[in-house]
Protein backbone atom coordinates (compact mmCIF):
# COMPACT_ATOMS: atom_id res chain seq x y z
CA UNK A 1 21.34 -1.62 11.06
CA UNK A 2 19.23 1.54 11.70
CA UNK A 3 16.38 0.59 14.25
CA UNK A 4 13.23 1.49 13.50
CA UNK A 5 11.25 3.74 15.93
CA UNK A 6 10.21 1.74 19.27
CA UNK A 7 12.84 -0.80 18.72
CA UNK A 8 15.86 -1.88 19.99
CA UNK A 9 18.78 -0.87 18.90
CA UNK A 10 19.63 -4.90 18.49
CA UNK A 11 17.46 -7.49 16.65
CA UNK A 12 15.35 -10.02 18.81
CA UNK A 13 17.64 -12.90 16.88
CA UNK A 14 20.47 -13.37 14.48
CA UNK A 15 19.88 -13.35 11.06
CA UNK A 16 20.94 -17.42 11.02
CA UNK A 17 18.64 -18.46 13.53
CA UNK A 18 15.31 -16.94 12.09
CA UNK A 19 16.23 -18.47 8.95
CA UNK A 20 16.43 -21.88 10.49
CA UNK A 21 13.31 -21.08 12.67
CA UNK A 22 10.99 -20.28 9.19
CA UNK A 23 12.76 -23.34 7.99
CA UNK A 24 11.29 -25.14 11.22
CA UNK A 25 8.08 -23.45 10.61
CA UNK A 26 4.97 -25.82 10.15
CA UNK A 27 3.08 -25.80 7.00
CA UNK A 28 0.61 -22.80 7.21
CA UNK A 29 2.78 -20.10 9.01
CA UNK A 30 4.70 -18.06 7.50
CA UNK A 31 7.61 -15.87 9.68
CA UNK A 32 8.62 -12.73 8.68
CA UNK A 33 12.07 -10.55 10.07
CA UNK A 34 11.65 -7.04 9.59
CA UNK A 35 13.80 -4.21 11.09
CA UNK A 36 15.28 -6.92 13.88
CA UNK A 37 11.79 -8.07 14.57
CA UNK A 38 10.22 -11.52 14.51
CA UNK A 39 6.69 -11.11 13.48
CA UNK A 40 4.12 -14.01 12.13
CA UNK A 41 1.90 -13.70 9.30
CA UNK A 42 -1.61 -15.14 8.74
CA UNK A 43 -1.76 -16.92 5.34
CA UNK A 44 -4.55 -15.64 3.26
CA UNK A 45 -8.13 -17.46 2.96
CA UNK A 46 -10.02 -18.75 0.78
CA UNK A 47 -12.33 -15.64 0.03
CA UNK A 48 -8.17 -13.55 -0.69
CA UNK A 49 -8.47 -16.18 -3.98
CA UNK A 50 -11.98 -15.16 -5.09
CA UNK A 51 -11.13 -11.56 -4.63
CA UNK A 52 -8.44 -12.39 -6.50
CA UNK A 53 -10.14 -14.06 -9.27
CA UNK A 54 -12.42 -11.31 -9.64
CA UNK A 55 -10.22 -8.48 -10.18
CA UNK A 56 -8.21 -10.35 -12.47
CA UNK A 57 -11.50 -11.22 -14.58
CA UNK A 58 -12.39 -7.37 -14.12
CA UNK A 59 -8.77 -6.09 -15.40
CA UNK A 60 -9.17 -8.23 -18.71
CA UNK A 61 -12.66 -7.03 -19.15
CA UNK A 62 -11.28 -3.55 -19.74
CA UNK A 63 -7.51 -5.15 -21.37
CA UNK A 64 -7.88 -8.36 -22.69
CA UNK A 65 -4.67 -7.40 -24.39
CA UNK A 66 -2.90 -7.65 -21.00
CA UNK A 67 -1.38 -11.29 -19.28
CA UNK A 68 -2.15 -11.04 -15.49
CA UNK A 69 -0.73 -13.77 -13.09
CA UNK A 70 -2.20 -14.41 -9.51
């Protein structure tokens, strides 16, 4: 594993154990592991799914020919 630049050369946890800690995780947080590091990441809210919503409705305005999924 190649560290990334201000890390350690060694991950904060084994591979194993962050995998059981998302799996502890409560409902709502989501845990990611990137380059050895244990980081937490917000969920999106409710105005993400409007956004959303309209630029999918905008993209089939100009391609109704296309399928989009959220």
């Amino acid at each position: 594993m190649i560290p990334s630049p201000g890390t350690e050369a060694r991950p904060q946890m084994a591979l194993d154990d962050f995998e059981e800690l998302a799996r502890r995780a409560p409902k709502g947080v989501t845990l990611q592991f990137i380059s050895g590091k244990l980081q937490v990441k917000p969920l999106p809210d409710q105005l993400h799914g409007a956004i959303v919503m309209w630029l999918l409705e905008r993209c089939l305005q100009q391609r109704p020919d296309l399928r989009l999924y959220p």
